[in-house]
Protein backbone atom coordinates (compact mmCIF):
# COMPACT_ATOMS: atom_id res chain seq x y z
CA UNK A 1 14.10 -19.48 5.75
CA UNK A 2 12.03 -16.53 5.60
CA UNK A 3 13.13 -12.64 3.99
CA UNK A 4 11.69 -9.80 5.37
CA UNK A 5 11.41 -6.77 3.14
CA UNK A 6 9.81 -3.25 3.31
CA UNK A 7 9.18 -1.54 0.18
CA UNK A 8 9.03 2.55 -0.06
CA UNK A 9 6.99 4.37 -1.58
CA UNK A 10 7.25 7.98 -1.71
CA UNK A 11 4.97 11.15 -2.41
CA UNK A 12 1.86 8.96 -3.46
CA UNK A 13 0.04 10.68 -6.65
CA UNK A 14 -3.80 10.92 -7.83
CA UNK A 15 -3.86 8.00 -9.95
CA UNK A 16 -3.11 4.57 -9.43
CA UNK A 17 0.53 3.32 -8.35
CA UNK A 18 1.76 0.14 -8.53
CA UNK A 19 3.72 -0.13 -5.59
CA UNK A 20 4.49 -4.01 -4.91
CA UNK A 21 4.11 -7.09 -7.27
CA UNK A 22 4.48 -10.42 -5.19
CA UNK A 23 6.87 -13.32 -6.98
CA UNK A 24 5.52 -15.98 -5.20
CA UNK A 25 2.46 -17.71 -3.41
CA UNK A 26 4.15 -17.36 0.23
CA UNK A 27 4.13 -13.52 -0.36
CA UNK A 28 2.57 -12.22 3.34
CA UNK A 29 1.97 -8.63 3.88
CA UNK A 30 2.78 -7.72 7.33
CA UNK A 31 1.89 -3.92 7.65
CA UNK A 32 1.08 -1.01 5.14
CA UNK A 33 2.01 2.34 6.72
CA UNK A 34 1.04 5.77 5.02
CA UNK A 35 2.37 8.96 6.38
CA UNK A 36 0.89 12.46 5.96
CA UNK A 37 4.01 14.75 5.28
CA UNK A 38 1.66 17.61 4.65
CA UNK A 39 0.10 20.46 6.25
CA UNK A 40 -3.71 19.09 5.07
CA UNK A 41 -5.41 16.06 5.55
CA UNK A 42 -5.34 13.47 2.60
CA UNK A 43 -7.33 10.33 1.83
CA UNK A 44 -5.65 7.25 0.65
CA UNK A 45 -6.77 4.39 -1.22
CA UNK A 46 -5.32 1.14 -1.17
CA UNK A 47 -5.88 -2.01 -3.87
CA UNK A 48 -5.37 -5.64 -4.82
CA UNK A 49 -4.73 -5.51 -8.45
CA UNK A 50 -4.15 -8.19 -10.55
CA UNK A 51 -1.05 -8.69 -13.09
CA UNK A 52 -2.63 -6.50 -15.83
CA UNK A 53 -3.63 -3.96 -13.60
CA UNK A 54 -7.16 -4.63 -13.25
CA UNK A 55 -8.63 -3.92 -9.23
CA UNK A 56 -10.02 -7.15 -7.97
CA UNK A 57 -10.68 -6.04 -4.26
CA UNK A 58 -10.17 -2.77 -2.28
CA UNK A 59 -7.88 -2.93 1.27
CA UNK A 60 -8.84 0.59 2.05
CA UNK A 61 -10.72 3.25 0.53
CA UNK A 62 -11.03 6.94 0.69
CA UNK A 63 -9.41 6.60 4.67
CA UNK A 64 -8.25 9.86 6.31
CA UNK A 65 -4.78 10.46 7.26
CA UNK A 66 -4.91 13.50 8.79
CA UNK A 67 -2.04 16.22 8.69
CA UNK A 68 1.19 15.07 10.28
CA UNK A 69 0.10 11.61 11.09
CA UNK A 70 0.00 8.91 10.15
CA UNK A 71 -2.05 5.24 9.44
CA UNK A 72 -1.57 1.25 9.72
CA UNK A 73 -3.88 1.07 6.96
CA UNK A 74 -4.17 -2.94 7.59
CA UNK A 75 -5.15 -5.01 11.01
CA UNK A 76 -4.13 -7.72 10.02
CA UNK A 77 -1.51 -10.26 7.81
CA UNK A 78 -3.09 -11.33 4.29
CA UNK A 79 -0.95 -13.58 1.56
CA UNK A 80 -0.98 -11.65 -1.69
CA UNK A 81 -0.62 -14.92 -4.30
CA UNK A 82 2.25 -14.33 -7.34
CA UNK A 83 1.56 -11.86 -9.83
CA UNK A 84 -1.21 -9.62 -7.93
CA UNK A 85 -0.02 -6.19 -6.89
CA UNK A 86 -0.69 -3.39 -4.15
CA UNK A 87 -1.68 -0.46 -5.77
CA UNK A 88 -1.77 3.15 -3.85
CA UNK A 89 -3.70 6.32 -4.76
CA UNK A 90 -3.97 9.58 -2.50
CA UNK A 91 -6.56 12.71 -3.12
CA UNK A 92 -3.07 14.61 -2.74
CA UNK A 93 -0.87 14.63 -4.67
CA UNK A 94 2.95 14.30 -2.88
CA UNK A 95 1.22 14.53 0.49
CA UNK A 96 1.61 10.94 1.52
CA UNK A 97 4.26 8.10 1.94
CA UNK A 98 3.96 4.47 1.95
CA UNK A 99 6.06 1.53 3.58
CA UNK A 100 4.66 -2.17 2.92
CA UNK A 101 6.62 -4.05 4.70
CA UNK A 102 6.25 -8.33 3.48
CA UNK A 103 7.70 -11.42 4.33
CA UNK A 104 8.78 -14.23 1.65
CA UNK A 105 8.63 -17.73 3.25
């Protein structure tokens, strides 16, 4: 049966965060939300990383989410296979907040 989760991620920082490592191959990311909290626009940047940390493929970069807003920074569903991670930067720091909501089948 499948688990749906959504995994928080508040006041995003300059450098790279880890913010989700999948446990298993049937690991699907549903949505990625970011939410300007601020009074100024803010870019955010979002990755594929593998286990060690290394960026193997961008899934945004540099995108504006302007002040008070906010983004569905993905159109559509992707599997993200055990062990690789999400990682989330912003231009701002605190400015912006994350959900990624996932589904474990």
């Amino acid at each position: 049966m499948a688990t749906f989760y959504n995994r928080v991620v508040k006041n995003l920082d300059t450098s790279r965060i880890a913010a989700f490592q999948s446990t298993s191959d049937s690991t699907i990311v549903l949505s990625i939300l970011v939410a300007n909290t601020d009074g100024q626009s803010a870019d955010v940047t979002i990755e594929q990383d593998s286990s060690a940390d290394v960026l193997e493929a961008y899934l945004s970069k540099n995108i504006a989410v302007p002040s008070q807003s906010n983004l569905d920074a993905i159109s559509n569903k992707f599997i993200l296979p055990s062990g690789k991670k999400i990682a989330l930067l912003s231009s701002a720091s605190g400015s912006l907040d994350a959900i990624i909501s996932y589904v474990d089948v």
